[in-house]
Protein backbone atom coordinates (compact mmCIF):
# COMPACT_ATOMS: atom_id res chain seq x y z
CA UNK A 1 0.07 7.05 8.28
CA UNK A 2 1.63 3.82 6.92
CA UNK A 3 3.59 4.02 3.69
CA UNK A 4 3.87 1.09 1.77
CA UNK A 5 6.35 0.33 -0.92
CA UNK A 6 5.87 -2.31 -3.00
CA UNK A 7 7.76 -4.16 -6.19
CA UNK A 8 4.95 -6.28 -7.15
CA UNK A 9 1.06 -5.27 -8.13
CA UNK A 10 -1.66 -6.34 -5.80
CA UNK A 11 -4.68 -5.71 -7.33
CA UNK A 12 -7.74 -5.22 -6.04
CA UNK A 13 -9.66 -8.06 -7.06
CA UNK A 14 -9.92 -11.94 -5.72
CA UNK A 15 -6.09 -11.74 -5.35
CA UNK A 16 -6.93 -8.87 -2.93
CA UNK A 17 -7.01 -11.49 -0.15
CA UNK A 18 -3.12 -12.27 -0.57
CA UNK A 19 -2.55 -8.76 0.53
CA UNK A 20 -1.80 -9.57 4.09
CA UNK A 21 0.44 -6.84 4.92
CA UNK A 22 -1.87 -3.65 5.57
CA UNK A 23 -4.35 -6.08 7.53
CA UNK A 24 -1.84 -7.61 9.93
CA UNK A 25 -0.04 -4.27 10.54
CA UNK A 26 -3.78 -2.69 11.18
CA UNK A 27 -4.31 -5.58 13.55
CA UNK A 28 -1.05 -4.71 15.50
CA UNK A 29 -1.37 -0.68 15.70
CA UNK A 30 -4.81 -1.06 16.69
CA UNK A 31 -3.91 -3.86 19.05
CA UNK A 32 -1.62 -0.51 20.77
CA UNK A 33 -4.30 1.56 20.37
CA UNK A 34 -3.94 3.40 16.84
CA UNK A 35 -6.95 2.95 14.92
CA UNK A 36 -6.73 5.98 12.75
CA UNK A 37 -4.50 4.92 10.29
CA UNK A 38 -4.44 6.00 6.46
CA UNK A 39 -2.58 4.13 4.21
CA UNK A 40 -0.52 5.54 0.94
CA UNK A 41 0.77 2.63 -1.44
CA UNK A 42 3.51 2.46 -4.57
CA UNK A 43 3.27 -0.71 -6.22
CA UNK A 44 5.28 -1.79 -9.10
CA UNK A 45 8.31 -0.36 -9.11
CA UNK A 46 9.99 -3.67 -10.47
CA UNK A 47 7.15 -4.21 -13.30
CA UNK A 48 8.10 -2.83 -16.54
CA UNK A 49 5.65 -0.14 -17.84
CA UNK A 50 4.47 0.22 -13.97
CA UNK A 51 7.88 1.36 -12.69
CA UNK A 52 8.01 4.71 -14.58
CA UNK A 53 5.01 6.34 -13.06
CA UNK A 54 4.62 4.03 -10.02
CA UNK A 55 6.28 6.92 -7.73
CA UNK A 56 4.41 9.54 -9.22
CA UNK A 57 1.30 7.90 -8.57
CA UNK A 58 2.20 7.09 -5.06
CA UNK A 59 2.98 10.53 -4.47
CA UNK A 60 0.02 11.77 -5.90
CA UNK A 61 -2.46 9.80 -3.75
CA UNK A 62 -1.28 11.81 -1.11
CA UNK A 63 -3.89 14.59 -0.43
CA UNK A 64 -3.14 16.72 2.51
């Protein structure tokens, strides 16, 4: 599980390909052997109209 906290807003998208972060870190862990890795984002917790839901969301896409 990798949580990911974020103050911007990558969306998904052709500026999907500036999200380096969850590739290189996916890279690494499976590099040491841990390929099953889910991934649970909050983005925009600085951008106004984002930041008062952005936890919820986050929190939300968690399904266990």
């Amino acid at each position: 599980m990798l949580p990911f906290l974020r103050v911007g807003y990558i969306p998904k998208g052709p500026y999907k390909a500036y999200d380096f972060i969850e590739p290189y870190l996916r890279g690494v862990l499976g590099f040491l052997g841990m390929t099953d890795v889910t991934v649970y984002r909050v983005e925009g917790i600085s951008i106004a109209g984002l930041k008062e839901t952005a936890l919820e969301k986050g929190i939300n896409s968690i399904n266990i």
